[in-house]
Every structure is written in C-alpha cells, then in structure tokens.
PDB file of N, CA and C in Angstrom:
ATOM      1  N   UNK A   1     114.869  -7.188  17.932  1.00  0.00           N
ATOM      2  CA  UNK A   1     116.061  -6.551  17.397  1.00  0.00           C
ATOM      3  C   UNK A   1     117.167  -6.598  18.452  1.00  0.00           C
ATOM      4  N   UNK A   2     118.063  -7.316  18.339  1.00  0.00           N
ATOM      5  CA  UNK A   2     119.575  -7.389  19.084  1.00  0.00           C
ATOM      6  C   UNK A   2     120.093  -5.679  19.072  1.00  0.00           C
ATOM      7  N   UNK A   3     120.754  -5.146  20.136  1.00  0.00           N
ATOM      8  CA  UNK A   3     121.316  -4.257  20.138  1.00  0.00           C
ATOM      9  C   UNK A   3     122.489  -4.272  19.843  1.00  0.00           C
ATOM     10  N   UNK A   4     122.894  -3.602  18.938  1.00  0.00           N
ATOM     11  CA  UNK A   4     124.165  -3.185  18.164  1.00  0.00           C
ATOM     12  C   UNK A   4     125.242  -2.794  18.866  1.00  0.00           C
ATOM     13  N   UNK A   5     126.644  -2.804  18.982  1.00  0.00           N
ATOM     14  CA  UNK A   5     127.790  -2.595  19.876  1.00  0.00           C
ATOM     15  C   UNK A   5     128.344  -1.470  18.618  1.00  0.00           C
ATOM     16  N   UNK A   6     129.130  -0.477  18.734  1.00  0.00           N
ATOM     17  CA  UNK A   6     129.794   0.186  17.561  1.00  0.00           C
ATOM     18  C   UNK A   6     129.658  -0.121  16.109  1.00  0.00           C
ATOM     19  N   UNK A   7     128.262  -0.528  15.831  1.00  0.00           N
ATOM     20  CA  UNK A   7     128.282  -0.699  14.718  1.00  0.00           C
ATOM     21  C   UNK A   7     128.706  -1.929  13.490  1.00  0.00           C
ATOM     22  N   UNK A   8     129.049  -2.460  14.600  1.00  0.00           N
ATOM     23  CA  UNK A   8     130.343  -3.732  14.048  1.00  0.00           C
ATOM     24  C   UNK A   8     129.744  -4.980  14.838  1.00  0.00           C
ATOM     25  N   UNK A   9     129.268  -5.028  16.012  1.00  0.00           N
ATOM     26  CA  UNK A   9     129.308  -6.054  16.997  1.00  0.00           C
ATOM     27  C   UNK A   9     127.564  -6.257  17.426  1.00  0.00           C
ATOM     28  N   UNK A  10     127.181  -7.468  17.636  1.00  0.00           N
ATOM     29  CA  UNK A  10     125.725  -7.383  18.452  1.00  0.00           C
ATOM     30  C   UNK A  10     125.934  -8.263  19.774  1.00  0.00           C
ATOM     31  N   UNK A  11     124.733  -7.562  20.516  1.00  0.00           N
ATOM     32  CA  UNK A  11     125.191  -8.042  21.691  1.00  0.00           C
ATOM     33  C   UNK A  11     124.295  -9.617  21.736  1.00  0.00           C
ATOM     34  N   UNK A  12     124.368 -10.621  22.772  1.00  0.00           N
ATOM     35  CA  UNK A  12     124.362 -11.805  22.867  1.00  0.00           C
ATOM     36  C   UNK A  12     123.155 -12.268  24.539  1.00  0.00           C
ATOM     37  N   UNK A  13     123.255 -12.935  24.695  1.00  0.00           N
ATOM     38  CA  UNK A  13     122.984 -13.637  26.081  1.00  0.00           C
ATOM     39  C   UNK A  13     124.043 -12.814  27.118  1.00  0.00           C
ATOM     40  N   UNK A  14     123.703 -12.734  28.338  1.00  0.00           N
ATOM     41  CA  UNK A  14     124.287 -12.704  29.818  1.00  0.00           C
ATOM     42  C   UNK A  14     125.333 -14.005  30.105  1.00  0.00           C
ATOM     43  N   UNK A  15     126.526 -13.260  30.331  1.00  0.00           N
ATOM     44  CA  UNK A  15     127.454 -14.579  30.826  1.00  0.00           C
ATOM     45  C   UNK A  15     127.261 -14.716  32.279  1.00  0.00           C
ATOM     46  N   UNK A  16     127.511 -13.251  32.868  1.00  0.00           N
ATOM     47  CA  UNK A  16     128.294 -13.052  34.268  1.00  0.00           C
ATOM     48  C   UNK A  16     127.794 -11.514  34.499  1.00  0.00           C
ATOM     49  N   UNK A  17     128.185 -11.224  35.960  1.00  0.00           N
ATOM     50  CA  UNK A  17     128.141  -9.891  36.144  1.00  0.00           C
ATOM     51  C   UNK A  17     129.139  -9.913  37.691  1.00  0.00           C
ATOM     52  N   UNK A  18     129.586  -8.269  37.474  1.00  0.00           N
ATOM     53  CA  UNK A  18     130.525  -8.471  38.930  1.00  0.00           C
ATOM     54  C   UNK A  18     130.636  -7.027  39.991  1.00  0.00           C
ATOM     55  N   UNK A  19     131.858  -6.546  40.143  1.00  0.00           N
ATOM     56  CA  UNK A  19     131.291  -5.451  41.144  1.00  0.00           C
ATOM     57  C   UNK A  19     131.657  -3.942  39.584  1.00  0.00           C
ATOM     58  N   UNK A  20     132.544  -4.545  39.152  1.00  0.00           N
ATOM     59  CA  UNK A  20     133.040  -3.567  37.755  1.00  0.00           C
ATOM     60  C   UNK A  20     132.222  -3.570  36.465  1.00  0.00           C
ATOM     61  N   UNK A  21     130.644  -4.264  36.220  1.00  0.00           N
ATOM     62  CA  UNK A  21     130.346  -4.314  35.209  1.00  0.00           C
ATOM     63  C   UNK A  21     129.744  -5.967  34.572  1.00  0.00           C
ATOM     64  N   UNK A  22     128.804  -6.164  33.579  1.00  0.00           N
ATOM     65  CA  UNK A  22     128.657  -7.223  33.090  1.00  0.00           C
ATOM     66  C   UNK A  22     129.152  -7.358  32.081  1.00  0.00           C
ATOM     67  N   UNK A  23     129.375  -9.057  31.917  1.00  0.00           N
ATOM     68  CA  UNK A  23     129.662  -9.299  30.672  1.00  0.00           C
ATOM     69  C   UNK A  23     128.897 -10.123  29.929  1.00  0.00           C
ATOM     70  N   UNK A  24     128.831 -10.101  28.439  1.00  0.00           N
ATOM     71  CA  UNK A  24     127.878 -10.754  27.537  1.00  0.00           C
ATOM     72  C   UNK A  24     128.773 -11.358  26.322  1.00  0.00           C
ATOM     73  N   UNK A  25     128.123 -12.196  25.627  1.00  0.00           N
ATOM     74  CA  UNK A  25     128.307 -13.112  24.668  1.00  0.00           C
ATOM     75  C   UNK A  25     127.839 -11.870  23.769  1.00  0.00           C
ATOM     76  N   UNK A  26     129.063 -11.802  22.474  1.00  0.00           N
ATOM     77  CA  UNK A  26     128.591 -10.755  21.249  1.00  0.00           C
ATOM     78  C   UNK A  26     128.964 -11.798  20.115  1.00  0.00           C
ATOM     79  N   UNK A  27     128.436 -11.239  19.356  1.00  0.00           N
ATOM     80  CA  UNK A  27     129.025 -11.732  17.549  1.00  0.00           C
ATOM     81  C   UNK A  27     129.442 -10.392  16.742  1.00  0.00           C
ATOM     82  N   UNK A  28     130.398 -10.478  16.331  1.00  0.00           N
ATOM     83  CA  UNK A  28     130.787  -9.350  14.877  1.00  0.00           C
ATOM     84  C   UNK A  28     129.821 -10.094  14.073  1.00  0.00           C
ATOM     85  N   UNK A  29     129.231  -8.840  13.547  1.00  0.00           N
ATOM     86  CA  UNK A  29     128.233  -8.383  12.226  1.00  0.00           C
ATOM     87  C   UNK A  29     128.797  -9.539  11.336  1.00  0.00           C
ATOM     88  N   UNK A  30     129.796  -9.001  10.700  1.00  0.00           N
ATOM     89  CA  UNK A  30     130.502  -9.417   9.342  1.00  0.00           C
ATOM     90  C   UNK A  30     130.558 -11.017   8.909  1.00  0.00           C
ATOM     91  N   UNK A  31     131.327 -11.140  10.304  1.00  0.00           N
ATOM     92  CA  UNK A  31     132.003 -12.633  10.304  1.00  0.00           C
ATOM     93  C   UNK A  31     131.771 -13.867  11.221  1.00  0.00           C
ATOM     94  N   UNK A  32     130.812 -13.030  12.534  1.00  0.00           N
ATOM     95  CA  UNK A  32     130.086 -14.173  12.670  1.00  0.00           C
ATOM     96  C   UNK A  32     130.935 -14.815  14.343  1.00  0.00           C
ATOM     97  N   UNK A  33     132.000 -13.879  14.094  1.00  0.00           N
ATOM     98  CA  UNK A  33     133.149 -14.091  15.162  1.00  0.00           C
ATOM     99  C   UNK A  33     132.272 -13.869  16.652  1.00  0.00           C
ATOM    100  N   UNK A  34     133.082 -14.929  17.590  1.00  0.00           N
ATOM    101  CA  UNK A  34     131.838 -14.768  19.016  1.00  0.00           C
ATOM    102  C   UNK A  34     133.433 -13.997  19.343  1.00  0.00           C
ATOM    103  N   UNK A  35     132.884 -13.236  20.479  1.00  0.00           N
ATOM    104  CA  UNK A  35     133.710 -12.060  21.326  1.00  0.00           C
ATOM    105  C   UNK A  35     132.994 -11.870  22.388  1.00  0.00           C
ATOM    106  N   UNK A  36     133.674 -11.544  23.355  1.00  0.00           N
ATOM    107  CA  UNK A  36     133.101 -10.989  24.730  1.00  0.00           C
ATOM    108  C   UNK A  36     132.778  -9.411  24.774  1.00  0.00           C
ATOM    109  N   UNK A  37     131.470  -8.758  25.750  1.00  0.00           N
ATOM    110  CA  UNK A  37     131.540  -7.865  25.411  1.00  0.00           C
ATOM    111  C   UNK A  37     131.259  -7.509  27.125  1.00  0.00           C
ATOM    112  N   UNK A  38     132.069  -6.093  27.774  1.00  0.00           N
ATOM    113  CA  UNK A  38     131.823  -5.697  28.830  1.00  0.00           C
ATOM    114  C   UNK A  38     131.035  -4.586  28.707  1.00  0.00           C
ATOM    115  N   UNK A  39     130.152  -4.447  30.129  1.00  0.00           N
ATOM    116  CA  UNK A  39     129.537  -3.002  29.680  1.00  0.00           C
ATOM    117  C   UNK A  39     129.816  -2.338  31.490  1.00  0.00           C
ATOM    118  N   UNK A  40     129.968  -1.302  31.212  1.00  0.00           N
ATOM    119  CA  UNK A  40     129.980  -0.354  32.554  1.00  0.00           C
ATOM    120  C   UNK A  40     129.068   0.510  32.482  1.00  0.00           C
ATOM    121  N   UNK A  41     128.556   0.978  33.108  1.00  0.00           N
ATOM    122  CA  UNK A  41     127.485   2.248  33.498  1.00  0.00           C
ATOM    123  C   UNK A  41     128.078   3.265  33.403  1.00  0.00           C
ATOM    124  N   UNK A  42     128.180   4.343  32.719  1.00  0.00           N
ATOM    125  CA  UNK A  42     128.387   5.307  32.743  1.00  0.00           C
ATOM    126  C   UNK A  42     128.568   6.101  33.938  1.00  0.00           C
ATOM    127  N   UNK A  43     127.212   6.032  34.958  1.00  0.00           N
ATOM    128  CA  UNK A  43     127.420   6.873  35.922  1.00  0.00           C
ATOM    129  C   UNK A  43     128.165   6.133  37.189  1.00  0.00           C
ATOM    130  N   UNK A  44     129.184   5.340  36.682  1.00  0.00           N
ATOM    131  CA  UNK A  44     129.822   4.177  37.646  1.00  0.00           C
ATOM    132  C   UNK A  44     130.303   5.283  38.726  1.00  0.00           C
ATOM    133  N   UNK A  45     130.916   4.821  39.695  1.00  0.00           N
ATOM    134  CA  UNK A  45     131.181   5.604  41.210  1.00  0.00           C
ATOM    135  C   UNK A  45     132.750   5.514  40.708  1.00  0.00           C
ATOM    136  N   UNK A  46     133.573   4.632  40.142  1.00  0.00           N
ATOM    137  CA  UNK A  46     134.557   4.329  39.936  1.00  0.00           C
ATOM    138  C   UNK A  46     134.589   3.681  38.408  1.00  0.00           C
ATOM    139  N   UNK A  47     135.015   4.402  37.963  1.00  0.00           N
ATOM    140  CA  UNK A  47     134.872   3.491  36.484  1.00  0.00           C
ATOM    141  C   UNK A  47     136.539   2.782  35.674  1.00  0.00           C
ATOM    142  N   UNK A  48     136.597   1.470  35.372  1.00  0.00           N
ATOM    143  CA  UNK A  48     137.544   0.778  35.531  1.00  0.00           C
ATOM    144  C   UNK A  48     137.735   0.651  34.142  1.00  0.00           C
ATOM    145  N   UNK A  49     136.478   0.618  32.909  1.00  0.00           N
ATOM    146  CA  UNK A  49     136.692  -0.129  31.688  1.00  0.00           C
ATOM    147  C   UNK A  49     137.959   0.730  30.953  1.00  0.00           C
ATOM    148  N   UNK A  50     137.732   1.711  31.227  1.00  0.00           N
ATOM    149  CA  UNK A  50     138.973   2.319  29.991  1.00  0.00           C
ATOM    150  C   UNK A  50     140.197   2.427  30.684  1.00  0.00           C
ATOM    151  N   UNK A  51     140.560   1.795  32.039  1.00  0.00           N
ATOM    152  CA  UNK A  51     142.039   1.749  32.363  1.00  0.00           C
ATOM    153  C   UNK A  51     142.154   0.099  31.841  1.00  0.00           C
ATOM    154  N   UNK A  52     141.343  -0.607  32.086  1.00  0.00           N
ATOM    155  CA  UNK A  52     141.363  -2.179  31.753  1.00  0.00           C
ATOM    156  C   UNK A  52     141.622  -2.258  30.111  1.00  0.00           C
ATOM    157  N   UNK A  53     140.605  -1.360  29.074  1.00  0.00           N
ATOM    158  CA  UNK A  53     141.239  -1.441  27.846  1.00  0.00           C
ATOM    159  C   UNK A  53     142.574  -0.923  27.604  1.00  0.00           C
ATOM    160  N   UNK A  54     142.650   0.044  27.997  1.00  0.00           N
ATOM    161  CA  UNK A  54     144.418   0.474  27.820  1.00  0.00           C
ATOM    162  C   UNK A  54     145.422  -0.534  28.249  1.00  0.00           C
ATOM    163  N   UNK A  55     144.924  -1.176  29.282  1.00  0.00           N
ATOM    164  CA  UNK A  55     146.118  -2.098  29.963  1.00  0.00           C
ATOM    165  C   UNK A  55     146.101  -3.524  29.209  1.00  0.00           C
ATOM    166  N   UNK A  56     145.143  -3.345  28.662  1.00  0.00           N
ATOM    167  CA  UNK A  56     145.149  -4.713  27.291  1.00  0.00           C
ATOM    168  C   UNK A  56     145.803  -4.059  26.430  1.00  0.00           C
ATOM    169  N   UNK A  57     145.375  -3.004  26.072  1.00  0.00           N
ATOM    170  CA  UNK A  57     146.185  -2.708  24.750  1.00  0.00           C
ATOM    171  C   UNK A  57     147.822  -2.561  24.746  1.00  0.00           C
ATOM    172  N   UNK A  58     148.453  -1.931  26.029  1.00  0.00           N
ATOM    173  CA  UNK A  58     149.521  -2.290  26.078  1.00  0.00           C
ATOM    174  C   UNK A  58     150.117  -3.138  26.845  1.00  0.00           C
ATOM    175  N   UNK A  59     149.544  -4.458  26.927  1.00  0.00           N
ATOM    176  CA  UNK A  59     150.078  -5.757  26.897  1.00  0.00           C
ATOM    177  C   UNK A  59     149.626  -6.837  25.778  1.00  0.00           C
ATOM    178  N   UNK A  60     149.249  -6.107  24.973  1.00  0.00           N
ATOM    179  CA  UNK A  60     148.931  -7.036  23.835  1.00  0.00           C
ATOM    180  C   UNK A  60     149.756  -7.597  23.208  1.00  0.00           C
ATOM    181  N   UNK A  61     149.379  -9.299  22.631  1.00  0.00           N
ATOM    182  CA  UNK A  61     150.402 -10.297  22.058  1.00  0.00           C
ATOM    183  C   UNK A  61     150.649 -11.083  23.280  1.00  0.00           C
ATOM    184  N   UNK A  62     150.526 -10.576  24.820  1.00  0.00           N
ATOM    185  CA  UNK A  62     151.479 -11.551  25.966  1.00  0.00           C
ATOM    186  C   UNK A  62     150.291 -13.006  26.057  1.00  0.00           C
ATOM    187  N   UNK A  63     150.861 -13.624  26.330  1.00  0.00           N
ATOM    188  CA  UNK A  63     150.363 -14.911  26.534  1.00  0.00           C
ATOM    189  C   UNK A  63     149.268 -14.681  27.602  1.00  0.00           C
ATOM    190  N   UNK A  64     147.943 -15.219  27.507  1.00  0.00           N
ATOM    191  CA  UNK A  64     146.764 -15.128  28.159  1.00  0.00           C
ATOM    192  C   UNK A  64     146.168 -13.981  28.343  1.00  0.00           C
ATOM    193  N   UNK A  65     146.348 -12.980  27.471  1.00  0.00           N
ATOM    194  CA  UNK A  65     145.902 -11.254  27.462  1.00  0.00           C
ATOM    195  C   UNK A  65     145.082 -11.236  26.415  1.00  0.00           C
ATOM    196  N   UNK A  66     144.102 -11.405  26.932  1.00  0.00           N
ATOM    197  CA  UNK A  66     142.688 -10.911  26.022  1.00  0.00           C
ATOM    198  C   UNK A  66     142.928  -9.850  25.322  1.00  0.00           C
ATOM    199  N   UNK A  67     142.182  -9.939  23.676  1.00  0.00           N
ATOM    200  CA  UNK A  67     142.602  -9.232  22.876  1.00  0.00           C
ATOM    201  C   UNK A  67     141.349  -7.813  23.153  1.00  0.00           C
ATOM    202  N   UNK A  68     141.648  -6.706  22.993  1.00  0.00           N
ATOM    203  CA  UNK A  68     141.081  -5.569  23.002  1.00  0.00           C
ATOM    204  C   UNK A  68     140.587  -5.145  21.680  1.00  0.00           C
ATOM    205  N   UNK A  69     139.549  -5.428  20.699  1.00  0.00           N
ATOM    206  CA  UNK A  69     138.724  -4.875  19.480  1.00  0.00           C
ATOM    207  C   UNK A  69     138.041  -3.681  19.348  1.00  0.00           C
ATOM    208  N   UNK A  70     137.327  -3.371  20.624  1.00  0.00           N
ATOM    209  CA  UNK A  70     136.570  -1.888  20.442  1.00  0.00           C
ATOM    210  C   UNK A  70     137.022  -1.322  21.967  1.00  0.00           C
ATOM    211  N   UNK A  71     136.525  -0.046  22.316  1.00  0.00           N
ATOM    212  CA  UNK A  71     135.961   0.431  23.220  1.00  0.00           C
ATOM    213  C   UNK A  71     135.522   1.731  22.673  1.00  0.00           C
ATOM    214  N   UNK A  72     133.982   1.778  23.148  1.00  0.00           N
ATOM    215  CA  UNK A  72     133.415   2.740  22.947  1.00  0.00           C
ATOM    216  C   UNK A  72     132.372   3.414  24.271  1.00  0.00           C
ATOM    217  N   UNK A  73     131.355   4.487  23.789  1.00  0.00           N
ATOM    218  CA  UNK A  73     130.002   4.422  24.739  1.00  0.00           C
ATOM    219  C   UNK A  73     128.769   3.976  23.757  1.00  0.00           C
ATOM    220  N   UNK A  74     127.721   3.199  24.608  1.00  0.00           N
ATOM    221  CA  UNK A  74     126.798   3.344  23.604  1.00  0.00           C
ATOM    222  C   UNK A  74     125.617   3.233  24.345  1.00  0.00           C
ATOM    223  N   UNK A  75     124.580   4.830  24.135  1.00  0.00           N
ATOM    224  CA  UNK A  75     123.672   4.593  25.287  1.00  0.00           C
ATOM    225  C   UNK A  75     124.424   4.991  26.958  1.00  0.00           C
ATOM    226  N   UNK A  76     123.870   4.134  27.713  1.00  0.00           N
ATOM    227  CA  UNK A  76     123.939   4.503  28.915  1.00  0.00           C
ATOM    228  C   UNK A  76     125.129   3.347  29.454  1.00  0.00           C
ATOM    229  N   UNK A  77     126.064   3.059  28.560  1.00  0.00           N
ATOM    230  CA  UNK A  77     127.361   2.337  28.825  1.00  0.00           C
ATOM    231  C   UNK A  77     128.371   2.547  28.531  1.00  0.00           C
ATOM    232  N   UNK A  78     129.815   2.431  28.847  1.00  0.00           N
ATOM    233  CA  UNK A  78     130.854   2.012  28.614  1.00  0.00           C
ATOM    234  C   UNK A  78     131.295   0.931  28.147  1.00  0.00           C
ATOM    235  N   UNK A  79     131.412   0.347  27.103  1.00  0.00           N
ATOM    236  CA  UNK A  79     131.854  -0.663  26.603  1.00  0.00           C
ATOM    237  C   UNK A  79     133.159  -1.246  25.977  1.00  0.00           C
ATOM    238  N   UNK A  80     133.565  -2.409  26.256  1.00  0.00           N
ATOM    239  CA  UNK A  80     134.744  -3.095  26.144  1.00  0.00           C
ATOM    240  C   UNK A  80     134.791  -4.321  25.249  1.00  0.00           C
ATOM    241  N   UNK A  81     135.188  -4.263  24.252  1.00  0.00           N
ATOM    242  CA  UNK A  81     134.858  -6.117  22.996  1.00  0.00           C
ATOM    243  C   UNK A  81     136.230  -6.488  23.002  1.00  0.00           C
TER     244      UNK A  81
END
C-alpha cells in the first residue's frame, strides 16, 4: 500500500534528500499527474517547508517558480506538493 499525501496525492520513489528535508516522486490520485513531493520532520531544529510554501505561493505565475498544490502534516511530516 503506497502512502497517501492529503488525500489527493500518493507518494512515489526517493529522488533526493538534503539538509531541509527529502524529496519524492508523487502522483495525484485522480489524474495520474506526476508532482514532486517534500517532506520535513516535524521535530525539525529549524523548519523551512511552510516559509518555502508561502514564498511559492506568493510568487506564483513568475517564470521558473514551482507551482505550490498542497501543504499539509501527515504523520510525522511536514509536507510540500
């Protein structure tokens, strides 16, 4: 059983990992759509994902700005699609 992202998203294979968190290959449920998915630890020392989603969200539309779809927690993460 793939683990589920908000309900909407499953998670994928390991791309990468860094000092802020890993990232993974997801698919939306629905449509099949591939998306990136970040996860942070909750009990991070510094936790970055929800200034990084906000700062997508308000630069969204600019040229080379990854689009922002979810952020939620799920489990023992912070997550970013």
């Amino acid at each position: 059983m793939a683990l589920q992202i908000g309900d909407k998203y499953v998670l994928g294979k390991k791309l990468g990992a860094g000092s802020f968190g890993q990232i993974f290959e997801g698919r939306e449920r629905k449509t099949g759509r591939r998306v990136a998915v970040k996860l942070e630890e909750r009990r991070a020392r510094h936790p970055q994902l929800h200034y990084e989603f906000r700062l997508y969200r308000a630069l969204a539309g600019g040229a080379g700005i990854p689009a922002a779809h979810w952020y939620g927690e799920e489990g023992d993460y912070r997550v970013l699609v």
